[in-house]
C-alpha atoms as a PDB file:
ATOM      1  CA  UNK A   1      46.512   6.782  21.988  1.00  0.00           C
ATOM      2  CA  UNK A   2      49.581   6.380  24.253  1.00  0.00           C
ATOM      3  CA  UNK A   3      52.712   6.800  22.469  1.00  0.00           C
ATOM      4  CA  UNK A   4      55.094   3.174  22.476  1.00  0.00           C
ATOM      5  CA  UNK A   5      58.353   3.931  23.285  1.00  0.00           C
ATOM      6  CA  UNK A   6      60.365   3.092  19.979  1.00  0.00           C
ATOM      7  CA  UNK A   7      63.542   2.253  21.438  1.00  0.00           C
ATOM      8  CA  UNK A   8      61.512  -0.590  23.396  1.00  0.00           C
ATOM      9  CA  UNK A   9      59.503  -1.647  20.487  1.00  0.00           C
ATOM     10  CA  UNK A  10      63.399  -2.058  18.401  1.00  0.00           C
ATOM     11  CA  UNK A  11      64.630  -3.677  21.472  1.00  0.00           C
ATOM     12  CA  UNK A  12      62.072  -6.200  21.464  1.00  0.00           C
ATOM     13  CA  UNK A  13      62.124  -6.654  17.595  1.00  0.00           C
ATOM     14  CA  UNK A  14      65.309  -7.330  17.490  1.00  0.00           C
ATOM     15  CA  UNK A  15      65.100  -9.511  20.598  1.00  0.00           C
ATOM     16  CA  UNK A  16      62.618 -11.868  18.442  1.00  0.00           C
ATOM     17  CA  UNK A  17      64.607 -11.790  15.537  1.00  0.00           C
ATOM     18  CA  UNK A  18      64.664  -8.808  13.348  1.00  0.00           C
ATOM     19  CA  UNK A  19      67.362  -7.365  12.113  1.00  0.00           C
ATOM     20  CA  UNK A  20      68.219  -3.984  13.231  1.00  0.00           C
ATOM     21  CA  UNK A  21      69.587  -2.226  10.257  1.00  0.00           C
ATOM     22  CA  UNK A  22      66.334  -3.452   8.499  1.00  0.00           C
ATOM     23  CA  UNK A  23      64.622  -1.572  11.502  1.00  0.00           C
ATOM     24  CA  UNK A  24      66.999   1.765  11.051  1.00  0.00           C
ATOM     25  CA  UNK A  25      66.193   1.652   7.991  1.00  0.00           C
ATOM     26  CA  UNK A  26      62.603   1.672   8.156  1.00  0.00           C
ATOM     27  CA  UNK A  27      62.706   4.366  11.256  1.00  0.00           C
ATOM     28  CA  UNK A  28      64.402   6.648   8.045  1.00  0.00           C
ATOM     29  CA  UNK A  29      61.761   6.039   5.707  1.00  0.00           C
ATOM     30  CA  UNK A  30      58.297   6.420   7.879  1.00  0.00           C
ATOM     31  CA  UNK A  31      59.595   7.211  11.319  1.00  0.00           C
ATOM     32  CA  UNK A  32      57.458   5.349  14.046  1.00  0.00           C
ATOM     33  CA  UNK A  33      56.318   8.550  15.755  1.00  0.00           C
ATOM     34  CA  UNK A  34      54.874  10.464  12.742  1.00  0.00           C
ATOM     35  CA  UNK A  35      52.852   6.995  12.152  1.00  0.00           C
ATOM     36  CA  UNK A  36      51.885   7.404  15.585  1.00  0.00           C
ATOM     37  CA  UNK A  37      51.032  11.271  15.405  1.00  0.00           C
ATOM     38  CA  UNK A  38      49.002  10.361  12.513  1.00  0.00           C
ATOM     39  CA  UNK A  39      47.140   7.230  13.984  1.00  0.00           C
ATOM     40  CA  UNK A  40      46.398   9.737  17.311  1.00  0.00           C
ATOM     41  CA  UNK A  41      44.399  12.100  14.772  1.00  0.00           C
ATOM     42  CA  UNK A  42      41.791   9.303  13.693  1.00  0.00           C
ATOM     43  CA  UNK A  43      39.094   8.183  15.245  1.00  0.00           C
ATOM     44  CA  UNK A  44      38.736   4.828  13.403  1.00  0.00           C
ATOM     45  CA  UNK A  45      41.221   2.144  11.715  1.00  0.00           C
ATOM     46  CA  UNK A  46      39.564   3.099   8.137  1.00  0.00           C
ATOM     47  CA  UNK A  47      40.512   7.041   8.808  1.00  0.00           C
ATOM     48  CA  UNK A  48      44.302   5.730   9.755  1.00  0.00           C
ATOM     49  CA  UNK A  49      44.249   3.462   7.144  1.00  0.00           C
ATOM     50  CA  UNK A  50      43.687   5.768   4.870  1.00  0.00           C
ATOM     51  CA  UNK A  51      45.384   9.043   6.502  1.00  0.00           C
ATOM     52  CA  UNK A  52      48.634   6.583   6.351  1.00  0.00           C
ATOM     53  CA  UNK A  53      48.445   5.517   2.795  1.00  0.00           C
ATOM     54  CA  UNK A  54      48.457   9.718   2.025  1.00  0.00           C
ATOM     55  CA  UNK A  55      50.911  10.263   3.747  1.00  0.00           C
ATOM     56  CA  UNK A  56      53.175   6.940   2.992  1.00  0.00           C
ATOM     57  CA  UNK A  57      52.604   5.571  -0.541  1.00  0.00           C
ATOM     58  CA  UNK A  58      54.232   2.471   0.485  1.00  0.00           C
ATOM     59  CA  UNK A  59      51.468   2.096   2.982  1.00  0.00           C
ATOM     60  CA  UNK A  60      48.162   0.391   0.766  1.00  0.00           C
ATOM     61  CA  UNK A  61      45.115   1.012   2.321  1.00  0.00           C
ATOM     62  CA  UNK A  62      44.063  -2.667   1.401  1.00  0.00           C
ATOM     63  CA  UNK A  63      46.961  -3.781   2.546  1.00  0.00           C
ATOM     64  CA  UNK A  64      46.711  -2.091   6.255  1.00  0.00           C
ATOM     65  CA  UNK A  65      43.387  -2.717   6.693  1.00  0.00           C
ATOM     66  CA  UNK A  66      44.221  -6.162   5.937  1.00  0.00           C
ATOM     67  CA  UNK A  67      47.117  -6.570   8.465  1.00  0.00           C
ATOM     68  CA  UNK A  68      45.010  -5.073  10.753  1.00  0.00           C
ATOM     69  CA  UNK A  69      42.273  -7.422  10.289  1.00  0.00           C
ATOM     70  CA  UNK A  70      44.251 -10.448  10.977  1.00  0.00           C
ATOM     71  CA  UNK A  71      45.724  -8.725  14.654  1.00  0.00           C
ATOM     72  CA  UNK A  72      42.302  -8.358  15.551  1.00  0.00           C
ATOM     73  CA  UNK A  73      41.419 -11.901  14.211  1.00  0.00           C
ATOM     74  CA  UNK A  74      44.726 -13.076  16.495  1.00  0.00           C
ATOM     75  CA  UNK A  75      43.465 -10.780  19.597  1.00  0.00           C
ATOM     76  CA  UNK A  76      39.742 -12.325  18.959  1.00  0.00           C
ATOM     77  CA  UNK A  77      40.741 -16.334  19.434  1.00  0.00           C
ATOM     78  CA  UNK A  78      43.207 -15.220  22.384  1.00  0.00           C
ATOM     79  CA  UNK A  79      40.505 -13.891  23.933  1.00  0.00           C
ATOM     80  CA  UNK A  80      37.901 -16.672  23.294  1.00  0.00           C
ATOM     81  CA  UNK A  81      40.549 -18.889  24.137  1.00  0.00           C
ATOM     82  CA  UNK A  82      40.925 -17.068  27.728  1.00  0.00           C
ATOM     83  CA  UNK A  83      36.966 -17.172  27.755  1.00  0.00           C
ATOM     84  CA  UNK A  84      36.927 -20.620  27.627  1.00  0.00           C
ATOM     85  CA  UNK A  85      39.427 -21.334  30.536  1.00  0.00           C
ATOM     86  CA  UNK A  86      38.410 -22.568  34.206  1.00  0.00           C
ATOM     87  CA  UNK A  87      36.945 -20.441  35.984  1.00  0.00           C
ATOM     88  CA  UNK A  88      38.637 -18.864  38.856  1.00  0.00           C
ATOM     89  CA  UNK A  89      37.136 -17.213  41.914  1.00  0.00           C
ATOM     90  CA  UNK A  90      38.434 -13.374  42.412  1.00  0.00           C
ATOM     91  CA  UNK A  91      38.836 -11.353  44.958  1.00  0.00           C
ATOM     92  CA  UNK A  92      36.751  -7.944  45.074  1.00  0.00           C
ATOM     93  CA  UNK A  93      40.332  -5.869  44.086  1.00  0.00           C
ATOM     94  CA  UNK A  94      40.714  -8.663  41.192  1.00  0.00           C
ATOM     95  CA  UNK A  95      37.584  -8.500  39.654  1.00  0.00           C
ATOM     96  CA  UNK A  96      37.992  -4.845  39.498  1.00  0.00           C
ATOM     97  CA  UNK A  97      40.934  -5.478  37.255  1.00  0.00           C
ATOM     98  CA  UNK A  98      39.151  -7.128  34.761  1.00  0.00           C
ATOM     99  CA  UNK A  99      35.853  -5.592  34.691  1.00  0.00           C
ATOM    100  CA  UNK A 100      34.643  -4.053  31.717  1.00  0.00           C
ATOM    101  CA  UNK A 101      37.010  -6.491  29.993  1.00  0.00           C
ATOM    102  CA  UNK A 102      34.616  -7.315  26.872  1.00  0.00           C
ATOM    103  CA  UNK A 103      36.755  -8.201  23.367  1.00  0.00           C
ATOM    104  CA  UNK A 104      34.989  -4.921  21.703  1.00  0.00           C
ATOM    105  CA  UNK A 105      36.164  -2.362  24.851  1.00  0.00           C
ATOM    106  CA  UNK A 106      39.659  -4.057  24.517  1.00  0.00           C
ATOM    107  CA  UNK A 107      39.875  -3.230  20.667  1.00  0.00           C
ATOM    108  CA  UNK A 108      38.164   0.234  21.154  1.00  0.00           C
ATOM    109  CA  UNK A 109      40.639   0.930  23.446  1.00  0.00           C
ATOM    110  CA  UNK A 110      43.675  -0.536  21.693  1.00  0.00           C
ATOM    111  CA  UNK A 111      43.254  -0.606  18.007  1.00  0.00           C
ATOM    112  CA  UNK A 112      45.413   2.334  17.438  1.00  0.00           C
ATOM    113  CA  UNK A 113      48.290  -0.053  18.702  1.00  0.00           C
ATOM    114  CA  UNK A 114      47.208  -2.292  16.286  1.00  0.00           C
ATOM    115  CA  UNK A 115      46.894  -0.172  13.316  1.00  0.00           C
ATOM    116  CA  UNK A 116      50.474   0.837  14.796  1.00  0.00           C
ATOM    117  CA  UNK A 117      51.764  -2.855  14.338  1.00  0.00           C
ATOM    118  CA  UNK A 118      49.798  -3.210  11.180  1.00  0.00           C
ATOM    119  CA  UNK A 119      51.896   0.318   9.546  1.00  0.00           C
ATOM    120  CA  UNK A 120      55.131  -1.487  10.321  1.00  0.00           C
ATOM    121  CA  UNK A 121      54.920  -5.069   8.965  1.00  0.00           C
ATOM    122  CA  UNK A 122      53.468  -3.573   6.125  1.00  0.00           C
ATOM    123  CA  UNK A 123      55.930  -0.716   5.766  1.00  0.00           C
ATOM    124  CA  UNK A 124      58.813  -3.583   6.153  1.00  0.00           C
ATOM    125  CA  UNK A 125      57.485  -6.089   3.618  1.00  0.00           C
ATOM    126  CA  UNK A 126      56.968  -3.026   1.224  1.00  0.00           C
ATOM    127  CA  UNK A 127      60.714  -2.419   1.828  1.00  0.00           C
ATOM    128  CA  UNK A 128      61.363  -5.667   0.752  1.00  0.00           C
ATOM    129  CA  UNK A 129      61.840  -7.504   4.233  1.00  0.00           C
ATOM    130  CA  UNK A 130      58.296  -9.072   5.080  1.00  0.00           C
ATOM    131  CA  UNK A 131      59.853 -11.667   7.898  1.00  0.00           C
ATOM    132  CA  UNK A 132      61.353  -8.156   9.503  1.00  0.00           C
ATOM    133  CA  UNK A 133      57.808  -6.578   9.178  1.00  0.00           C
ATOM    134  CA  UNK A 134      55.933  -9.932  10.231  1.00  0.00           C
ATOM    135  CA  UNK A 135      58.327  -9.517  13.499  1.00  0.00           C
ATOM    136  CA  UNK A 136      58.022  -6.286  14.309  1.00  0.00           C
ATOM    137  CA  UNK A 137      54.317  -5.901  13.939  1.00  0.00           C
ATOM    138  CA  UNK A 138      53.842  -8.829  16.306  1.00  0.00           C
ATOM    139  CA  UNK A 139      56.707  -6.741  18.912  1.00  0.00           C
ATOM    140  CA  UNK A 140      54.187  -3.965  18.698  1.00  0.00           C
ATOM    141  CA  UNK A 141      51.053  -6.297  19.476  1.00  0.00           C
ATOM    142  CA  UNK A 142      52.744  -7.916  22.409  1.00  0.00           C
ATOM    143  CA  UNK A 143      53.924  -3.990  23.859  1.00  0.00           C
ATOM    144  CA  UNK A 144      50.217  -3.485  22.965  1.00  0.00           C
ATOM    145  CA  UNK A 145      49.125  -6.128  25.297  1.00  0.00           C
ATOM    146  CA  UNK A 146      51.879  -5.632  28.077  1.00  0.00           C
ATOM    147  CA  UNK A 147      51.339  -1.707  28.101  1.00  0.00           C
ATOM    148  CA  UNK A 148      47.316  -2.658  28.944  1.00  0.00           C
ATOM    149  CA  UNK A 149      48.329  -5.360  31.300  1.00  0.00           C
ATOM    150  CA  UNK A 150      50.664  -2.717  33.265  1.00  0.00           C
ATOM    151  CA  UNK A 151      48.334  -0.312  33.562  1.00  0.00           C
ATOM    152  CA  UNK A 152      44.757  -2.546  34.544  1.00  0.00           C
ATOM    153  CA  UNK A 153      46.496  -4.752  36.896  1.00  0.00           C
ATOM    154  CA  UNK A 154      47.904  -4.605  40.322  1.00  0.00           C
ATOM    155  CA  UNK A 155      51.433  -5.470  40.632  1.00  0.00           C
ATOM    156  CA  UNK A 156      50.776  -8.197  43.196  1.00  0.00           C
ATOM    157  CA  UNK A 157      48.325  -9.965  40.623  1.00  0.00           C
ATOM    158  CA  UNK A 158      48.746 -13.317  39.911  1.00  0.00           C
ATOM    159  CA  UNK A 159      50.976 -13.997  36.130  1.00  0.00           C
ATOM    160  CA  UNK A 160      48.719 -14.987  33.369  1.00  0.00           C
ATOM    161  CA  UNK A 161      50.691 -18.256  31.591  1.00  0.00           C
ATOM    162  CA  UNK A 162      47.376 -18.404  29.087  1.00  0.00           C
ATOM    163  CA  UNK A 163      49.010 -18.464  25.346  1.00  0.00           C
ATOM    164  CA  UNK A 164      48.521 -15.042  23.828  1.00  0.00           C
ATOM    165  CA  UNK A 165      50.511 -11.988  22.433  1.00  0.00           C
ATOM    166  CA  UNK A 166      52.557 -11.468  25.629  1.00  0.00           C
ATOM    167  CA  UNK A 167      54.083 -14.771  25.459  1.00  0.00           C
ATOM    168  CA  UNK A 168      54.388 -14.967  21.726  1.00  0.00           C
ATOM    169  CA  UNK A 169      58.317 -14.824  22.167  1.00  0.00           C
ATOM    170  CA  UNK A 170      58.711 -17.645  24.318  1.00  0.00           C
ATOM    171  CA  UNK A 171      58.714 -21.248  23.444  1.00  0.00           C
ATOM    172  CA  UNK A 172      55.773 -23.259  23.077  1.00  0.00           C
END
């Protein structure tokens, strides 16, 4: 799992609305790199889910696997919905891009981001500010997305303006 740089996760939180102090105070109380350590070890959302709740009471099992359920549920529509788009001839260097791009490689590949975003809106709701949690979970989903985006395609790649988790902070 690649490490998300906390300062840009806060940044971005805050940028969609959370409030910053809520933030502090959840970095004192679970830290987002010791989640992260911890989600690195598993090899499976159930194994995190579980290594997290040991490790953070606050953290119920149920209660991550169910956040975690509904990212993927999000992350399953946006990509049916992207599915279900024109389609668009590509070039040989832009097919390479998105080969291999099935909805189950995606999530094997990314659902320790997930489980990431899942630890924190949980975490924050246990702490008594759900809306900060609900916000900050979502931040994590969307550096999920952009991290993948960054590193699959070519800089000189045409945007992607389809609805999804890296546009979920700009107006519909």
């Amino acid at each position: 799992m690649e490490m998300l740089d906390k300062k840009e996760l806060y940044e971005m939180a805050v940028k969609n609305g959370a409030d910053a102090h809520a933030l502090t105070d959840f970095e004192a109380q679970f830290g987002i790199e010791e989640i992260q350590k911890i989600i690195a070890s598993c090899s499976n959302i159930d194994e995190a889910c579980r290594k997290l709740s040991e490790k953070f009471p606050l953290l119920k099992y149920e209660e991550l696997k169910k956040q975690f359920d509904e990212y993927v549920k999000k992350a399953r529509e946006i990509a049916a919905d992207a599915e279900s788009e024109k389609v668009v001839e590509l070039a040989e260097d832009e097919l390479e891009a998105v080969a291999g791009g099935s909805f189950g490689s995606w999530l094997k590949e990314n659902w320790a981001g997930l489980a990431l975003g899942a630890a924190v809106a949980i975490g924050c709701s246990a702490m008594g500010r759900p809306l900060i949690g609900a916000i900050a979970g979502s931040s994590v989903a969307i550096l999920v997305n952009t991290s993948v985006k960054k590193k699959e395609t070519p800089a000189d790649a045409p945007k992607d303006n389809s609805p999804g988790f890296q546009n979920a902070n700009e107006p519909a």
